[in-house]
Protein backbone atom coordinates (compact mmCIF):
# COMPACT_ATOMS: atom_id res chain seq x y z
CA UNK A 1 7.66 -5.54 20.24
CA UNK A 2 6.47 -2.02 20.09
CA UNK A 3 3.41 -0.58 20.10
CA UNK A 4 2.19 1.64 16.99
CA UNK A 5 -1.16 3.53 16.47
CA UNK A 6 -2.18 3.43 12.51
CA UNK A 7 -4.99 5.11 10.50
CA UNK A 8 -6.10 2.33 7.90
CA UNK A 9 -9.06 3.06 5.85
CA UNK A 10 -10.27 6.22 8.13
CA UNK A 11 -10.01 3.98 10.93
CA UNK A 12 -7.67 3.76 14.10
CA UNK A 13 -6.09 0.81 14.50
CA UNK A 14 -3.25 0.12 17.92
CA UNK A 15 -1.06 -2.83 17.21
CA UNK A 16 1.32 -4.46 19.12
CA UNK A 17 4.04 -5.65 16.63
CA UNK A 18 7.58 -6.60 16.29
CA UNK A 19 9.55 -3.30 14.81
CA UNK A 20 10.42 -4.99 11.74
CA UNK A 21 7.28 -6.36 10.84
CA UNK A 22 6.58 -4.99 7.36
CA UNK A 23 3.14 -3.24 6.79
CA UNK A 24 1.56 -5.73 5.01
CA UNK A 25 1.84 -8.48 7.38
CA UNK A 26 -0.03 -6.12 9.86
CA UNK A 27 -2.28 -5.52 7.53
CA UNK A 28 -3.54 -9.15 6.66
CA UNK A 29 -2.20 -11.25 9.34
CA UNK A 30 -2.79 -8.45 12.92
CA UNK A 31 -5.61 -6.73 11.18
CA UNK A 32 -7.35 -9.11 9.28
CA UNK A 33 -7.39 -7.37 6.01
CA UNK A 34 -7.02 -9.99 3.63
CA UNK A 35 -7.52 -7.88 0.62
CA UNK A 36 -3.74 -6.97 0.25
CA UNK A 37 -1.71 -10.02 -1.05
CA UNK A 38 1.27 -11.13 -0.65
CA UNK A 39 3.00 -11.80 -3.83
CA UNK A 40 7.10 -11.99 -4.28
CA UNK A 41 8.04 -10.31 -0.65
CA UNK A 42 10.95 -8.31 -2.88
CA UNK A 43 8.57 -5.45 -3.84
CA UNK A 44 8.71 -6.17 -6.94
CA UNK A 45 5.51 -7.76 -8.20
CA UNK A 46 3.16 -4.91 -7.10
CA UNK A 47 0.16 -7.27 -5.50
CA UNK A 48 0.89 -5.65 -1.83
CA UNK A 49 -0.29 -2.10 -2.95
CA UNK A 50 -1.92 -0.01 -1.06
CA UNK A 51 -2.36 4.03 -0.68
CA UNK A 52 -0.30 5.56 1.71
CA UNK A 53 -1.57 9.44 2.05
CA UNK A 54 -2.47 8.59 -1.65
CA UNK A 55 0.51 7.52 -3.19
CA UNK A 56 0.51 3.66 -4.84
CA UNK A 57 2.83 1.76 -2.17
CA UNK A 58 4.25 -1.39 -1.98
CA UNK A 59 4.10 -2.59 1.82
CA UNK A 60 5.54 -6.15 2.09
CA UNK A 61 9.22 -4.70 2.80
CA UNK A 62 7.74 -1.48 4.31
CA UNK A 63 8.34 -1.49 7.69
CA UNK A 64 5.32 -0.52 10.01
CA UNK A 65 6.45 2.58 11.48
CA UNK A 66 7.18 4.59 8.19
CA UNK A 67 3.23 4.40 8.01
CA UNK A 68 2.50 5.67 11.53
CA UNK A 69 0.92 9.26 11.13
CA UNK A 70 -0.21 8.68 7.73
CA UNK A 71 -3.51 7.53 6.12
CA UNK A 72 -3.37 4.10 4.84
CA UNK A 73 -5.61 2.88 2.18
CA UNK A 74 -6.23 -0.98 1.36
CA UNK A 75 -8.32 -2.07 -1.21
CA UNK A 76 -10.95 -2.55 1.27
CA UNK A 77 -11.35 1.01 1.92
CA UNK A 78 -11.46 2.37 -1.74
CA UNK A 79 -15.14 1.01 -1.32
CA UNK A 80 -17.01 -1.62 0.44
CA UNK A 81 -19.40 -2.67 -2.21
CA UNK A 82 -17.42 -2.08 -5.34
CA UNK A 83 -18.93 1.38 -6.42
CA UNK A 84 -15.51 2.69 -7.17
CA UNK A 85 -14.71 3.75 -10.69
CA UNK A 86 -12.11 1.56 -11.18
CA UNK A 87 -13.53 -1.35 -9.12
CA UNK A 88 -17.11 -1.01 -11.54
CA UNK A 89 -14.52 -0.85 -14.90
CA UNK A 90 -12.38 -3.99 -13.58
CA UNK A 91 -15.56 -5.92 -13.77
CA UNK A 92 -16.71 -4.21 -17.12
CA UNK A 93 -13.58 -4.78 -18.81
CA UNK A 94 -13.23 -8.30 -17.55
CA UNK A 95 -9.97 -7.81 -16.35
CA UNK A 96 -9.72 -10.31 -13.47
CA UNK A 97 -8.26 -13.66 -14.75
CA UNK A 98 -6.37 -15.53 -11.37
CA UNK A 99 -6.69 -12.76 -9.00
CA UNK A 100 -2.72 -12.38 -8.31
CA UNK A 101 -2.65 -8.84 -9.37
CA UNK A 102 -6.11 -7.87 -9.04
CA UNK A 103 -5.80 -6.09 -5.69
CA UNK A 104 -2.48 -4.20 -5.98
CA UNK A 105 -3.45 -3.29 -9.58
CA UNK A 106 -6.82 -1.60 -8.89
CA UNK A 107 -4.38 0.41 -6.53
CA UNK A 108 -2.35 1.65 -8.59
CA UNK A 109 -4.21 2.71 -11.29
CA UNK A 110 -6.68 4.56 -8.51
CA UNK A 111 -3.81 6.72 -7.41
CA UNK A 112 -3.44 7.40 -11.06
CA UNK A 113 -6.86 8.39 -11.30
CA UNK A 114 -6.87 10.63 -8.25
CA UNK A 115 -3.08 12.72 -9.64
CA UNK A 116 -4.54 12.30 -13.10
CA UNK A 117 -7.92 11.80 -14.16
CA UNK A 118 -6.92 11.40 -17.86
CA UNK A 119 -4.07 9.73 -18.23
CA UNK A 120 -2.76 8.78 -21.22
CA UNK A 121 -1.47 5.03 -22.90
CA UNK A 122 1.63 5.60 -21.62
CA UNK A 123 1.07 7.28 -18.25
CA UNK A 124 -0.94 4.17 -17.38
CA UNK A 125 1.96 2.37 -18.39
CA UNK A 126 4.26 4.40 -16.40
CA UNK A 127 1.42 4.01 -13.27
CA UNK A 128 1.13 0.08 -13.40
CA UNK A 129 4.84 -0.74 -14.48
CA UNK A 130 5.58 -2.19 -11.00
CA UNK A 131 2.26 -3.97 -10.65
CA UNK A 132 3.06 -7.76 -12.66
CA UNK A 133 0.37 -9.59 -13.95
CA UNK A 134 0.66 -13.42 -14.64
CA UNK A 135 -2.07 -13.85 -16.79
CA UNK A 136 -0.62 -11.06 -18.83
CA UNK A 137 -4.13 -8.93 -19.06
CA UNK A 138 -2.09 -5.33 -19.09
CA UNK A 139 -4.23 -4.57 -22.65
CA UNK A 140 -7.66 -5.32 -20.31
CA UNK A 141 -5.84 -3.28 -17.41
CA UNK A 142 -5.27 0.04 -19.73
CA UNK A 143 -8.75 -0.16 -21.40
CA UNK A 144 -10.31 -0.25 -17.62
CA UNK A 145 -8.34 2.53 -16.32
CA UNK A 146 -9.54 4.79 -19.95
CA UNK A 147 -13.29 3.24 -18.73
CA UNK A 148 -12.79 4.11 -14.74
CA UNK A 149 -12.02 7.59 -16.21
CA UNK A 150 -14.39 8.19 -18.35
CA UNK A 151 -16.88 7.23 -15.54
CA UNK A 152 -15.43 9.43 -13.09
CA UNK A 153 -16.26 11.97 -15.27
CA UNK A 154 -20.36 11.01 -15.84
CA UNK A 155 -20.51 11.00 -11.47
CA UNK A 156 -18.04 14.09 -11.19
CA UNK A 157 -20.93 15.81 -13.97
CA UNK A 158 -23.71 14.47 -12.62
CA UNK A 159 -24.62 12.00 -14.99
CA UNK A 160 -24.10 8.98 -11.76
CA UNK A 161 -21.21 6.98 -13.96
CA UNK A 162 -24.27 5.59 -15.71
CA UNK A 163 -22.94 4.33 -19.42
């Protein structure tokens, strides 16, 4: 066991953990944070993502101590009540089928958003090509990533990301 101090969602957080317990078993099992699934355990499926200093990460292979010193966002801390762009446009859109994805995909294409607030057909492509979806709703994906940008640009000119 070792002890590691973590900032998660501009919080402090001390846990108590064995050394190779991945992050995202801290993060839903020590912490609590259920938000973050756990999907393959291979990395590979995407539905682990979370922001680590603001770069899309997939955490259930990450061990805990390459996040110690760095700011760790979960889906959790993007917002509390949904307000973020790309949490209002996932409900717009209707993206959310069986929920698999849901978390680790809103993620990813939020880091896009943040590096690039107009990204293109195939940069989202590029963003969200190591997030899976079962149900298959990529189409529904790319059109709410186009939507969370286009209302990141009403708040960011005042307009309040009314449509």
């Amino acid at each position: 066991m070792a002890q590691y101090q973590l900032s998660i969602n501009k919080k402090s957080y001390n846990v108590d953990v064995d050394v190779q317990m991945p992050l995202l078993w801290v993060i839903r099992e020590v912490l609590e944070m259920t938000g973050t699934k756990f999907g393959c355990g291979m990395a590979q499926c995407g539905a682990c993502t979370v922001h680590i200093d603001g770069v899309a990460m997939k955490t259930c292979l990450l061990p805990v101590s390459a996040a110690v010193g760095k700011q760790i966002t979960t889906i959790e801390g993007l917002s509390a009540d949904r307000s973020h762009p790309v949490q209002k446009a996932w409900i717009e859109e209707q993206v959310p089928q069986c929920g698999y994805c849901q978390s680790g995909m809103i993620m990813a294409a939020s880091a896009l958003l943040a590096k690039n607030p107009n990204p293109n057909d195939e940069q989202i492509d590029t963003a969200i090509a190591g997030n899976i979806c079962r149900c298959g709703t990529y189409q529904r994906v790319r059109k709410a990533i186009h939507t969370a940008s286009d209302l990141m640009k009403k708040e960011n000119s005042g307009e309040g990301g009314k449509r």
